[in-house]
PDB file of N, CA and C in Angstrom:
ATOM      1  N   UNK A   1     122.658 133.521 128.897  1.00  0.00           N
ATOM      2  CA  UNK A   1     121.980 132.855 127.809  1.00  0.00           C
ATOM      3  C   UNK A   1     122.351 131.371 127.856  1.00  0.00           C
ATOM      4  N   UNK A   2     121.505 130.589 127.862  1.00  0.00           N
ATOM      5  CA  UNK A   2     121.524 129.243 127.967  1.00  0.00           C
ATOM      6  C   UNK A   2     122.021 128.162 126.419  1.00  0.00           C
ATOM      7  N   UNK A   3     122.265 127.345 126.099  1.00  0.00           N
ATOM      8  CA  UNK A   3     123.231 126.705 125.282  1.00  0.00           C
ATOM      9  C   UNK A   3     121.699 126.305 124.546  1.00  0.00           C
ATOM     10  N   UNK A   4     120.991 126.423 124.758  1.00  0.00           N
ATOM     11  CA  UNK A   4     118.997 126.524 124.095  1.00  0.00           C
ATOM     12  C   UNK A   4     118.870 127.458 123.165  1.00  0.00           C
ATOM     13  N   UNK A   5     119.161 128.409 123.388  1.00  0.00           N
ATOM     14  CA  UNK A   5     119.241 129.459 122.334  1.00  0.00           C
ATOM     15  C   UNK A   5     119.841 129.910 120.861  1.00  0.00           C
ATOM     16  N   UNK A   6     121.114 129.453 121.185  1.00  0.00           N
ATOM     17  CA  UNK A   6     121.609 129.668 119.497  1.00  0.00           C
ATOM     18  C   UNK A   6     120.728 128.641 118.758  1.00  0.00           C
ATOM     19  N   UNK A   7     121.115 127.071 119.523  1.00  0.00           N
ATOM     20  CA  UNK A   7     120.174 125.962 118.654  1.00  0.00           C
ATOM     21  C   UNK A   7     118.390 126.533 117.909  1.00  0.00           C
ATOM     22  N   UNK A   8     118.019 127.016 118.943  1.00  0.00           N
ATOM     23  CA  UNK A   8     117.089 127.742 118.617  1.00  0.00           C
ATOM     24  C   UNK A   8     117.036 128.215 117.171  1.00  0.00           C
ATOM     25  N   UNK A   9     117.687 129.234 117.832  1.00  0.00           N
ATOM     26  CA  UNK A   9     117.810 130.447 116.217  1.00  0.00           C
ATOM     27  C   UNK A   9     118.378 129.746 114.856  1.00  0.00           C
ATOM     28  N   UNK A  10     119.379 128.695 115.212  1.00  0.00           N
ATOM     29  CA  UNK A  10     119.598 128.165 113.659  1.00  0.00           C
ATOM     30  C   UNK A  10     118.432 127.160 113.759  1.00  0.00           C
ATOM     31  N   UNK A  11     118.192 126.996 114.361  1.00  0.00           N
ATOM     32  CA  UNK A  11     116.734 125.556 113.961  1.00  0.00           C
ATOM     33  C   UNK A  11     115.395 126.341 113.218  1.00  0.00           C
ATOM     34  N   UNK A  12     115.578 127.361 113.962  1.00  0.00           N
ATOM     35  CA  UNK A  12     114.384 128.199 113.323  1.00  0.00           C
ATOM     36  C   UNK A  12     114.998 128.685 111.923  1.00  0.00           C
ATOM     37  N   UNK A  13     115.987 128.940 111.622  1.00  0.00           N
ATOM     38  CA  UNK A  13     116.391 129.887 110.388  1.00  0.00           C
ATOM     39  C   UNK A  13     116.420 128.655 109.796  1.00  0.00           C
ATOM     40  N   UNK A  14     116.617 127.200 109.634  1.00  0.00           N
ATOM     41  CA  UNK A  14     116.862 126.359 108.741  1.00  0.00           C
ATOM     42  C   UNK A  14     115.600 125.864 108.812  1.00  0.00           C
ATOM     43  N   UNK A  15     114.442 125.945 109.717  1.00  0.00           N
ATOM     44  CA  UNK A  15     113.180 125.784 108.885  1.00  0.00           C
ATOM     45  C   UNK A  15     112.444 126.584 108.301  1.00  0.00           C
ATOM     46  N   UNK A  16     112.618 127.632 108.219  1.00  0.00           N
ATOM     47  CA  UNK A  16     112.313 129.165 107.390  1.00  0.00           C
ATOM     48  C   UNK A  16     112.784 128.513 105.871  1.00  0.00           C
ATOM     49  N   UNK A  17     114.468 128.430 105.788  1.00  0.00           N
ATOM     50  CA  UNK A  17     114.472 128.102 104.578  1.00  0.00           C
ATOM     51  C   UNK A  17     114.430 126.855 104.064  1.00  0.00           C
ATOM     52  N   UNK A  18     113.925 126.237 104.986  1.00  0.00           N
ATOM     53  CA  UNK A  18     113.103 124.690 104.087  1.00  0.00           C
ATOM     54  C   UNK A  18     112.068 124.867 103.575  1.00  0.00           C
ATOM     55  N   UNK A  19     111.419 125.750 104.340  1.00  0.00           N
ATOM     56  CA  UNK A  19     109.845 126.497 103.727  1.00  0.00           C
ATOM     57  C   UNK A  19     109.891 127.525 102.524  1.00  0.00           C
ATOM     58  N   UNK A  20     110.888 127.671 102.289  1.00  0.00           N
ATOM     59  CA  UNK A  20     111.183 128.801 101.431  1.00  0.00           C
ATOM     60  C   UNK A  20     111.333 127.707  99.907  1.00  0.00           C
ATOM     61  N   UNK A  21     112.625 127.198 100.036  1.00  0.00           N
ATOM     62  CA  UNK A  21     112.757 126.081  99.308  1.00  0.00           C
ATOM     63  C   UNK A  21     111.467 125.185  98.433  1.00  0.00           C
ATOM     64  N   UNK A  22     110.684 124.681  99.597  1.00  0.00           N
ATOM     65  CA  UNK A  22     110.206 123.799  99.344  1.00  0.00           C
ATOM     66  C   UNK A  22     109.035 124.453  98.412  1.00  0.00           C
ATOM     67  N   UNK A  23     108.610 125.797  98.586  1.00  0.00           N
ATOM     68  CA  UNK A  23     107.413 127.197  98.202  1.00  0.00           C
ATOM     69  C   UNK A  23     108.104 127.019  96.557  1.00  0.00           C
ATOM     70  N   UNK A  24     109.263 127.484  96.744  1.00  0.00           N
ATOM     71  CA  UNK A  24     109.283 127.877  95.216  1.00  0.00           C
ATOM     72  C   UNK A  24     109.187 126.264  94.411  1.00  0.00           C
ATOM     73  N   UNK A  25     110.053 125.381  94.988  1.00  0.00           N
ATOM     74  CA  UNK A  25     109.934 124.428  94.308  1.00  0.00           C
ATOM     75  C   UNK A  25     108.591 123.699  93.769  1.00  0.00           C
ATOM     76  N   UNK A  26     107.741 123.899  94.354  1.00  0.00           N
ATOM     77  CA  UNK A  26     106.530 123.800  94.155  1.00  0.00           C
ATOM     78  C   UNK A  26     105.845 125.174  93.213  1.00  0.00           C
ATOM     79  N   UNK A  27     106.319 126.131  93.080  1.00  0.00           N
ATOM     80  CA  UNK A  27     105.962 127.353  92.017  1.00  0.00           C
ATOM     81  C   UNK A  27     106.823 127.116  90.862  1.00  0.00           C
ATOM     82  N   UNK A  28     107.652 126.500  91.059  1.00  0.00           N
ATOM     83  CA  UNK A  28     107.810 125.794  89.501  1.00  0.00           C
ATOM     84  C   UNK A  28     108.105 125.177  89.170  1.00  0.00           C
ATOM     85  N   UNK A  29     107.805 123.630  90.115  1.00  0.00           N
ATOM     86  CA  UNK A  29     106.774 122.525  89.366  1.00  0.00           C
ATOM     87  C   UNK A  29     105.447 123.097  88.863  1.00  0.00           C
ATOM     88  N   UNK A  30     104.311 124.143  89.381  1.00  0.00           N
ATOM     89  CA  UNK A  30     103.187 124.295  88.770  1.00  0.00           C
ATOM     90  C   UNK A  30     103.181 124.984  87.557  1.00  0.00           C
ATOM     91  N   UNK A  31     104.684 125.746  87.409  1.00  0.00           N
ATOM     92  CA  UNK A  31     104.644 126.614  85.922  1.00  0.00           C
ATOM     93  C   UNK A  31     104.885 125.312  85.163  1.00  0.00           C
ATOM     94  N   UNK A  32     106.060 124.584  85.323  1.00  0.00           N
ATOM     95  CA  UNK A  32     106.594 124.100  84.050  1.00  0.00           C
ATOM     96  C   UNK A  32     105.207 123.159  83.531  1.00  0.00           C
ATOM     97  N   UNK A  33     104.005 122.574  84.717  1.00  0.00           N
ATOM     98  CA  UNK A  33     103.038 121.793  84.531  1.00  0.00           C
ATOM     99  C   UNK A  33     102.328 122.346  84.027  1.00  0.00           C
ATOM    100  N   UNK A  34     102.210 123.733  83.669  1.00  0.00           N
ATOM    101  CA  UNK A  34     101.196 124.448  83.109  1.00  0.00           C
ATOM    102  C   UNK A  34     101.344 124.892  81.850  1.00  0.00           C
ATOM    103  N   UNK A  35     102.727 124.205  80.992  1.00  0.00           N
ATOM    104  CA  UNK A  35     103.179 124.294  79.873  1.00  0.00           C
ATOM    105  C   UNK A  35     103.324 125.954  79.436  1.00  0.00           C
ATOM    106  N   UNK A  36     102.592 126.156  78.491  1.00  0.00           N
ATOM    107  CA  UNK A  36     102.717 128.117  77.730  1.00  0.00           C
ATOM    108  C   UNK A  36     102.373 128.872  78.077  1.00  0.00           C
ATOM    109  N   UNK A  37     102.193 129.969  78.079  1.00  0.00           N
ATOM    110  CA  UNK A  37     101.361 131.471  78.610  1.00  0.00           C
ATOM    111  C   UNK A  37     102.161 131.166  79.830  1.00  0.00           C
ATOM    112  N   UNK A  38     101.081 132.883  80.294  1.00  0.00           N
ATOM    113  CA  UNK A  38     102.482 133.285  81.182  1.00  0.00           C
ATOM    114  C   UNK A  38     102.247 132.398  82.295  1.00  0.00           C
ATOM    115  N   UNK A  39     101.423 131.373  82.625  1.00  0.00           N
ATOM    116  CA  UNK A  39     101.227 130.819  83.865  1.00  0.00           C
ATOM    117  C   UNK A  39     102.543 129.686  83.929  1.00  0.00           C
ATOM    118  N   UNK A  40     103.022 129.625  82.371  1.00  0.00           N
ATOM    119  CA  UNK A  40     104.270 128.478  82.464  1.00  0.00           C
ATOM    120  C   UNK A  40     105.388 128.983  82.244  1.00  0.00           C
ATOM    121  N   UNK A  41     105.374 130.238  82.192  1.00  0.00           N
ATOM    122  CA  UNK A  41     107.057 130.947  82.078  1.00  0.00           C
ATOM    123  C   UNK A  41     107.317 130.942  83.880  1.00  0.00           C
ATOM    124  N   UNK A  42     109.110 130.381  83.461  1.00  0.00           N
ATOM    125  CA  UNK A  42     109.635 130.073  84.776  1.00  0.00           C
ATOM    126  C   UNK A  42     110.422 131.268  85.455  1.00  0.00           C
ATOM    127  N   UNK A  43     110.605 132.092  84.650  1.00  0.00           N
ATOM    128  CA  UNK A  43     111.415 133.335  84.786  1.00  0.00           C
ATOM    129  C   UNK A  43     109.983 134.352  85.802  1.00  0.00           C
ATOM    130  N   UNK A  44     109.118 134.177  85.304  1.00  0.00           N
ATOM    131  CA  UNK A  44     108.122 135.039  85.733  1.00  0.00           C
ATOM    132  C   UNK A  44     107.526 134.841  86.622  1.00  0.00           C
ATOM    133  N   UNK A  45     107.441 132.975  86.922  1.00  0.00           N
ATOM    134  CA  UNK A  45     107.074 132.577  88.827  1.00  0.00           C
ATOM    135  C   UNK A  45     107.577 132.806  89.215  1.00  0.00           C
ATOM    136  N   UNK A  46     109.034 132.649  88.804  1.00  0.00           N
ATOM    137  CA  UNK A  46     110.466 132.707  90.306  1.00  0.00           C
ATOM    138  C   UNK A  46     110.515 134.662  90.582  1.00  0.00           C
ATOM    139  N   UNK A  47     110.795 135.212  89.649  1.00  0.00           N
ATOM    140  CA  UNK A  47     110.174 136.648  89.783  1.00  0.00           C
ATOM    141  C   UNK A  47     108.903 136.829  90.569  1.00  0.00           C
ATOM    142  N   UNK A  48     107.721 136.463  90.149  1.00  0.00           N
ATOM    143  CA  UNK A  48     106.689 136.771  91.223  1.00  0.00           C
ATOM    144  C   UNK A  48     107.272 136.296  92.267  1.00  0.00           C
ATOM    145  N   UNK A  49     107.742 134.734  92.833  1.00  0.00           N
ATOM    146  CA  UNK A  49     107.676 134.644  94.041  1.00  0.00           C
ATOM    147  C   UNK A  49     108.514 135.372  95.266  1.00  0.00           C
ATOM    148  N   UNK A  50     109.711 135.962  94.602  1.00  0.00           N
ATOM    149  CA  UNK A  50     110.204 136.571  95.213  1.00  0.00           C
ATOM    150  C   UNK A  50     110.040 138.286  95.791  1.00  0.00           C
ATOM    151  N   UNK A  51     109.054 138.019  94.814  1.00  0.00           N
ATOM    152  CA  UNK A  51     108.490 139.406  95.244  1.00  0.00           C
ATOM    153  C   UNK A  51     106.522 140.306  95.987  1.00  0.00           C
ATOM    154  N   UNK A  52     106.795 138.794  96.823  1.00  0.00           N
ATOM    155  CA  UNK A  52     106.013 138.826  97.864  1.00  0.00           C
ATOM    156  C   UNK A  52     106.700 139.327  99.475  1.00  0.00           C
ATOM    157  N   UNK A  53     106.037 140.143  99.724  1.00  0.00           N
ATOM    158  CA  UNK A  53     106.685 140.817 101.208  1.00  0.00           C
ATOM    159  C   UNK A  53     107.362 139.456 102.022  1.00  0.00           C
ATOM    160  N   UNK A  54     106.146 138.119 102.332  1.00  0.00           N
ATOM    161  CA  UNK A  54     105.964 136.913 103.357  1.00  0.00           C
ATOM    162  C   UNK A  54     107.622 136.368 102.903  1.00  0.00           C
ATOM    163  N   UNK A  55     107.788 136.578 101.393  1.00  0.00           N
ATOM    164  CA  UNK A  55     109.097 135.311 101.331  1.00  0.00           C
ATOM    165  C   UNK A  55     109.788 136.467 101.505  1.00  0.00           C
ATOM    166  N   UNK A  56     110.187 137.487 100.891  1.00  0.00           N
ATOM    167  CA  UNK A  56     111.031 138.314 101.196  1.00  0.00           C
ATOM    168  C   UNK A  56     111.715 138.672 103.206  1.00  0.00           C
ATOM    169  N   UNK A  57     110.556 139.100 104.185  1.00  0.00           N
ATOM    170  CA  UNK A  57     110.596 138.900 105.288  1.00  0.00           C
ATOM    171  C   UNK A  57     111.566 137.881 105.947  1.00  0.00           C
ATOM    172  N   UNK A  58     110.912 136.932 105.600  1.00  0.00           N
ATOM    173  CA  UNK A  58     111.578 135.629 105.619  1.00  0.00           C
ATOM    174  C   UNK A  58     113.016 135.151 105.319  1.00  0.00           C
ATOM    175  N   UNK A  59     113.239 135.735 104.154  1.00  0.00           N
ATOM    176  CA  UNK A  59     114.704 135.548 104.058  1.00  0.00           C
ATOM    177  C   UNK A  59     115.479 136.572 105.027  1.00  0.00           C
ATOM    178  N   UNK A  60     114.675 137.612 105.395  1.00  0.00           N
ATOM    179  CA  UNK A  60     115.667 138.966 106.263  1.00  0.00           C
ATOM    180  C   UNK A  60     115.508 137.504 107.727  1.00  0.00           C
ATOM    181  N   UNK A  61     114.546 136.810 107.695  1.00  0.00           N
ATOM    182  CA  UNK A  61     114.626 136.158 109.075  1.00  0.00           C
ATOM    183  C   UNK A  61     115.393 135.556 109.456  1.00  0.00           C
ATOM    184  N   UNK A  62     115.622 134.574 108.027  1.00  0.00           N
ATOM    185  CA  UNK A  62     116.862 133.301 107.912  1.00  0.00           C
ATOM    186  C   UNK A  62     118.073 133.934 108.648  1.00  0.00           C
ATOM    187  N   UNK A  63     118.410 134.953 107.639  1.00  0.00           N
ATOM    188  CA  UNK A  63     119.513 135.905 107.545  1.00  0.00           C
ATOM    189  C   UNK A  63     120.273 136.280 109.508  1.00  0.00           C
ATOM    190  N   UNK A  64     119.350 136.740 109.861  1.00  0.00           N
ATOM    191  CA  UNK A  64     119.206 137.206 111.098  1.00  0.00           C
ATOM    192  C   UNK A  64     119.518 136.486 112.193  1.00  0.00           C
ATOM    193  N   UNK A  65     118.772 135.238 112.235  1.00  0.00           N
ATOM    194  CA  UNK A  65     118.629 134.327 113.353  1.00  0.00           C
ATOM    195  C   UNK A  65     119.453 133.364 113.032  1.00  0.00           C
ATOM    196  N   UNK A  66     120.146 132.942 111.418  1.00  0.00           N
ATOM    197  CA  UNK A  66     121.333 132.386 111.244  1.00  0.00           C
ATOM    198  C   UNK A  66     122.440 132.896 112.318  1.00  0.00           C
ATOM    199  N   UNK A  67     122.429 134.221 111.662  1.00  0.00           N
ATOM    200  CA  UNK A  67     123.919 134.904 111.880  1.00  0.00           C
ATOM    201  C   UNK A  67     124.011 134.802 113.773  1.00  0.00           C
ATOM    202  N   UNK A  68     122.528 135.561 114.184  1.00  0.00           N
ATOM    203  CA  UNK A  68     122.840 135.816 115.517  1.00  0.00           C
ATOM    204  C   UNK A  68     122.965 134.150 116.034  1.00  0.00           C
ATOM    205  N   UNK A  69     122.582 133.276 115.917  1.00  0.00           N
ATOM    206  CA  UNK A  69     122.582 131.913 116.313  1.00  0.00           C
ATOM    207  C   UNK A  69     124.336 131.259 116.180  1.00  0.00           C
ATOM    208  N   UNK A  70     125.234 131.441 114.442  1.00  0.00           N
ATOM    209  CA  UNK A  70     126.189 131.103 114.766  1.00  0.00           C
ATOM    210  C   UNK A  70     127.316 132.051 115.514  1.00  0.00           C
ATOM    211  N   UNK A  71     126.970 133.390 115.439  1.00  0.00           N
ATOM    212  CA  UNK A  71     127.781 134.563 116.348  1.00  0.00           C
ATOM    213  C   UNK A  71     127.866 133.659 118.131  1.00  0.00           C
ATOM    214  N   UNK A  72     126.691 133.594 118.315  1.00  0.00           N
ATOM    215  CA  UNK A  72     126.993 132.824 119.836  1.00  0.00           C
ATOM    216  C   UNK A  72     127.647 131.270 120.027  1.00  0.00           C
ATOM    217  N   UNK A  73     126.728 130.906 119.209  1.00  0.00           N
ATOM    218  CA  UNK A  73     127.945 129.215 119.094  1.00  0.00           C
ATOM    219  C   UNK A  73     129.055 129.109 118.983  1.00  0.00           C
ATOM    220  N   UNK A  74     129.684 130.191 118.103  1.00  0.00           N
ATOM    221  CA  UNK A  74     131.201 130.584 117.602  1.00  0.00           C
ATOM    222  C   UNK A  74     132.049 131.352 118.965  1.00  0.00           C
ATOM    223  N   UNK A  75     131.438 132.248 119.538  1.00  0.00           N
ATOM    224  CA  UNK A  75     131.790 132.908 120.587  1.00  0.00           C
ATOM    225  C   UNK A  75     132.130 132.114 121.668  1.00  0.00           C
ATOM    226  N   UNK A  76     131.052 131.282 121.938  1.00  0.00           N
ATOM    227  CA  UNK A  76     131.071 129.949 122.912  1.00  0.00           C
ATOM    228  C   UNK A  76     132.241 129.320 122.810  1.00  0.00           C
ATOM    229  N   UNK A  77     132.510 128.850 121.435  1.00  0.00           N
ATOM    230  CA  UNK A  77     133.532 127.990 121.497  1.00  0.00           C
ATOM    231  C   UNK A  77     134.894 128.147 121.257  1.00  0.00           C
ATOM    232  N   UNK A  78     135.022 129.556 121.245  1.00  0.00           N
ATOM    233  CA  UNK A  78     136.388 130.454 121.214  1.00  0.00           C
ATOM    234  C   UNK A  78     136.777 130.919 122.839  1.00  0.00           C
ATOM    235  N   UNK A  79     136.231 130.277 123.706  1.00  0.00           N
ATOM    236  CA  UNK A  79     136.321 130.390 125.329  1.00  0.00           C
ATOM    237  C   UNK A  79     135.607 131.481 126.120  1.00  0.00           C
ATOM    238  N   UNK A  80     134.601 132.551 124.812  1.00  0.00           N
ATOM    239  CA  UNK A  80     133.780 133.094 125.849  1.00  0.00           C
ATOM    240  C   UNK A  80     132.432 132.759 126.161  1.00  0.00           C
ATOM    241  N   UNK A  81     132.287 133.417 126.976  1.00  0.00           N
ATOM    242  CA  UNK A  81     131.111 133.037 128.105  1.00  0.00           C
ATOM    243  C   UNK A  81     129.520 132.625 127.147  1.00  0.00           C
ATOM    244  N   UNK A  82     129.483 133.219 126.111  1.00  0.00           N
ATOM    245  CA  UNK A  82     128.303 132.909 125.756  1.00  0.00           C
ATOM    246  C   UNK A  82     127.239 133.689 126.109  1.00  0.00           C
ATOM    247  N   UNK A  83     127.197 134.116 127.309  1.00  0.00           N
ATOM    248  CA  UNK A  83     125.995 134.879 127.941  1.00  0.00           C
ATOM    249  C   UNK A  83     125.623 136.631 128.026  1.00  0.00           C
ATOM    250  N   UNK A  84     126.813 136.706 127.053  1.00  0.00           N
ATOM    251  CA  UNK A  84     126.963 138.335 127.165  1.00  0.00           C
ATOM    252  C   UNK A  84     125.817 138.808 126.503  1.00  0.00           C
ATOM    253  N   UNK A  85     125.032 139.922 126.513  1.00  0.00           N
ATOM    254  CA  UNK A  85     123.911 140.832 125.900  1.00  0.00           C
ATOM    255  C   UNK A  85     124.299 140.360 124.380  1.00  0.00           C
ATOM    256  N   UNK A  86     123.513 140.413 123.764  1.00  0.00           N
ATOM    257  CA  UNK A  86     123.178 140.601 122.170  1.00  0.00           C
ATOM    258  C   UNK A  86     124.189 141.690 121.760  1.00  0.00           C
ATOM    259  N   UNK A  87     124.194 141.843 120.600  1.00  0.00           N
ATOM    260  CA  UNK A  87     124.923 142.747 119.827  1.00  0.00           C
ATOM    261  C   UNK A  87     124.048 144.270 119.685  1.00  0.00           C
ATOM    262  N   UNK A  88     124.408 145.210 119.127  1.00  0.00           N
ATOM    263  CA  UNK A  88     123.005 146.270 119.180  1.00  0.00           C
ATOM    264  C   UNK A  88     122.764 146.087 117.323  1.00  0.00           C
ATOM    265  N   UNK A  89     123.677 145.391 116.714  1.00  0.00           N
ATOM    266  CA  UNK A  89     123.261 145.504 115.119  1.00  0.00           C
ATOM    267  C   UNK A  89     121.682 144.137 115.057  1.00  0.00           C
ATOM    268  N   UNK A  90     122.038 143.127 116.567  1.00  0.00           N
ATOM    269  CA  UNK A  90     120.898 142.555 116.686  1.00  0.00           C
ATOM    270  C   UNK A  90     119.824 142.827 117.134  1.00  0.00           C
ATOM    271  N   UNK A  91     119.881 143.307 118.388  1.00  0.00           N
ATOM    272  CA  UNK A  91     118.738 144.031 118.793  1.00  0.00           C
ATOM    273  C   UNK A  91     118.380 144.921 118.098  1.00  0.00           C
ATOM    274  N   UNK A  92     118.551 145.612 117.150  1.00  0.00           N
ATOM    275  CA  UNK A  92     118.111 146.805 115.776  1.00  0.00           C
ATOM    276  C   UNK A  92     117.407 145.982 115.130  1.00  0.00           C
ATOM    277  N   UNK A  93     117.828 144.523 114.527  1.00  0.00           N
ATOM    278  CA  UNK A  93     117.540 144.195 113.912  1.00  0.00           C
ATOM    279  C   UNK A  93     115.844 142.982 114.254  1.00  0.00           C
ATOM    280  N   UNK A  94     116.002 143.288 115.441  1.00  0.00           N
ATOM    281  CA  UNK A  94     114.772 142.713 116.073  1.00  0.00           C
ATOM    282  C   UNK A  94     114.044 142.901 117.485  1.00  0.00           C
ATOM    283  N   UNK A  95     113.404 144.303 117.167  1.00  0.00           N
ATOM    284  CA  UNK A  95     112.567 144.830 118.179  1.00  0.00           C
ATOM    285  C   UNK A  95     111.230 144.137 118.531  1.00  0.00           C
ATOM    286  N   UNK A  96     111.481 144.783 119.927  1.00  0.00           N
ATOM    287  CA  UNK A  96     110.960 143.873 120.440  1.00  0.00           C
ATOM    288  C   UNK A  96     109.291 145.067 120.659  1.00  0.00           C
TER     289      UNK A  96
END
């Protein structure tokens, strides 16, 4: 595995949750702009939004490609090789 890869996986997991971030923050700026009823309760966007499959997914992604991304960087720099096979709790966790 090439020194391309972890960067990878955390570059990708930290733009997942910039997108994530930036989603809700924008779901409630539009409640609080929408003043009363339920379109301006903030309890009830941040509830809906989290309970869409796309953001939900998404956070299992962050989660994932964080961990497996700093597992190898960390490994790397504790004097091993870096290049060994994946873990199998990773590969479970992302079939191919």
């Amino acid at each position: 595995m090439t020194r391309l890869w972890p960067a990878l996986r955390v570059g990708v997991a930290v733009l997942c949750l910039a997108a994530l971030n930036r989603q809700l923050g924008l779901s409630i700026g539009n409640a609080l702009g929408a003043g009363s009823g339920p379109a301006g309760d903030v309890a009830t966007v941040v509830a809906n939004h989290f309970s869409y499959f796309t953001v939900l997914s998404n956070i299992g992604a962050v989660v994932v490609l964080g961990l497996a991304g700093l597992r190898t960087a960390l490994r790397r720099r504790r004097g091993g090789r870096g290049d060994d096979p994946d873990p199998e709790w990773l590969a479970t966790a992302a079939p191919t």
